[in-house]
Structure formats: structure tokens, C-alpha cells
Protein backbone atom coordinates (compact mmCIF):
# COMPACT_ATOMS: atom_id res chain seq x y z
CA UNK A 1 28.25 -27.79 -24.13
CA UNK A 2 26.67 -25.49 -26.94
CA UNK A 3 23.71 -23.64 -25.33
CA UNK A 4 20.02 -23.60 -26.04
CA UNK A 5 18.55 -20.85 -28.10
CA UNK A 6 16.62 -18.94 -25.23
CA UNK A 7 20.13 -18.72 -23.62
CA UNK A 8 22.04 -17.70 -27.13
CA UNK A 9 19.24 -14.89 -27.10
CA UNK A 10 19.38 -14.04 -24.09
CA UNK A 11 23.54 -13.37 -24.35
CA UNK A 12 23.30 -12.03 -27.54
CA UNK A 13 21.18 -9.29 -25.69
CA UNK A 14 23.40 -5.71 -25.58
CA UNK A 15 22.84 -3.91 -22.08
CA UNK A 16 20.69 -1.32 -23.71
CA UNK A 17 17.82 -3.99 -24.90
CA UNK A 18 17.95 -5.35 -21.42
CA UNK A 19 15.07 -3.16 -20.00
CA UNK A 20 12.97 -4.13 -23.08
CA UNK A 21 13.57 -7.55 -22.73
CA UNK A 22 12.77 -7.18 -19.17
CA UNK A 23 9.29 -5.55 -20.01
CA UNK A 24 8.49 -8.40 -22.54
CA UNK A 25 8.87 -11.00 -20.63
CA UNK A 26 6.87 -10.19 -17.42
CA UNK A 27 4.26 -9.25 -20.08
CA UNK A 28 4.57 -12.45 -21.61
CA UNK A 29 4.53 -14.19 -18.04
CA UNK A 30 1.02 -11.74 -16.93
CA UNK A 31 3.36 -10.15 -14.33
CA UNK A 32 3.77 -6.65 -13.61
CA UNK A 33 7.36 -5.15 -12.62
CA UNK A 34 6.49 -2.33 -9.97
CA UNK A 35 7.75 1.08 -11.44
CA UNK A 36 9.61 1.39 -8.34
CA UNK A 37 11.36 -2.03 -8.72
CA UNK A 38 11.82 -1.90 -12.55
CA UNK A 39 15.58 -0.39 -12.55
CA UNK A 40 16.25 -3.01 -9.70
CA UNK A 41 15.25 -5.57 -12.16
CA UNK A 42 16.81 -4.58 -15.02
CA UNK A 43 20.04 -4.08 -13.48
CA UNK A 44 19.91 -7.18 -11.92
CA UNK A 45 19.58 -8.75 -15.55
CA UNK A 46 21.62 -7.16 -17.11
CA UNK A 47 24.57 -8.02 -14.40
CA UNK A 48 23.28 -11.43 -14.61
CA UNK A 49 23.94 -11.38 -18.32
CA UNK A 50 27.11 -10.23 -18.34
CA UNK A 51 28.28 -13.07 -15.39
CA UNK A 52 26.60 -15.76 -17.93
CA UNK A 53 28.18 -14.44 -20.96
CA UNK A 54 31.51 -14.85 -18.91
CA UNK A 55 30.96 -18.67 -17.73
CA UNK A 56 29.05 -19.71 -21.39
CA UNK A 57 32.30 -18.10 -23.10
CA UNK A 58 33.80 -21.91 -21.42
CA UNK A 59 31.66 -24.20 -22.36
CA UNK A 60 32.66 -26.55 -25.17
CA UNK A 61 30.54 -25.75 -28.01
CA UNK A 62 30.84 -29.07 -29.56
CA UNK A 63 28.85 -30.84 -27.13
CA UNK A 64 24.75 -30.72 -27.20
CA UNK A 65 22.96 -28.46 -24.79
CA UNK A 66 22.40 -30.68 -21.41
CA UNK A 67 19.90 -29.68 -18.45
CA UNK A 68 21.23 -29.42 -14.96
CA UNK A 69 20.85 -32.04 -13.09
CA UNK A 70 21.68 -31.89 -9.36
């Protein structure tokens, strides 16, 4: 299963644009990351990143993007 483009840019991310990234989107969602949370947060993303590059590096590409479905 190929993935969507919000994934594709989220992989294709490196773990120095993480924090930026980070800061974008709670802008874009009106939140605010807590200075003292903020490296918490990014570090958690960027781990996060890596662990879905590893599991989207087996997916079939051929197949279309599919949402989960419990």
C-alpha cells in the first residue's frame, strides 16, 4: 500500500526539520507547544518518524493508499 502525501512528507522529513515541522503544525492547528515541553515533542516526532519510516519501508507500493479500519 503506497502512502498518502501528508505521510510521504512527513517521512521525507530529515531529523533536523523535525522541530520546524513541529512548530508549523501546532501553529497551523492554533496550539501552543509549552517551551518546556517543546524538546519532549520534537523528540517524540522525530522517534516516531524514524519507527514509521521503518514499517512504510514494507508496504507494497503498488497498492492505493487505504485508511485503517479497525
Amino acid at each position: 500500500m503506497a502512502t498518502d502525501p501528508a505521510l510521504a512528507a512527513f517521512l521525507a522529513l530529515d531529523d533536523a526539520t523535525v522541530a520546524a515541522y513541529a512548530d508549523a503544525r501546532a501553529q497551523a492547528l492554533g496550539l501552543a507547544l509549552p517551551p518546556e515541553t517543546r524538546a519532549g515533542v520534537v523528540e517524540n516526532l522525530a522517534l516516531l518518524r524514524r519507527q514509521a519510516a521503518l514499517f512504510a519501508a514494507d508496504l507494497d507500493d503498488t497498492a492505493p493508499p487505504a485508511a485503517f479500519e479497525p
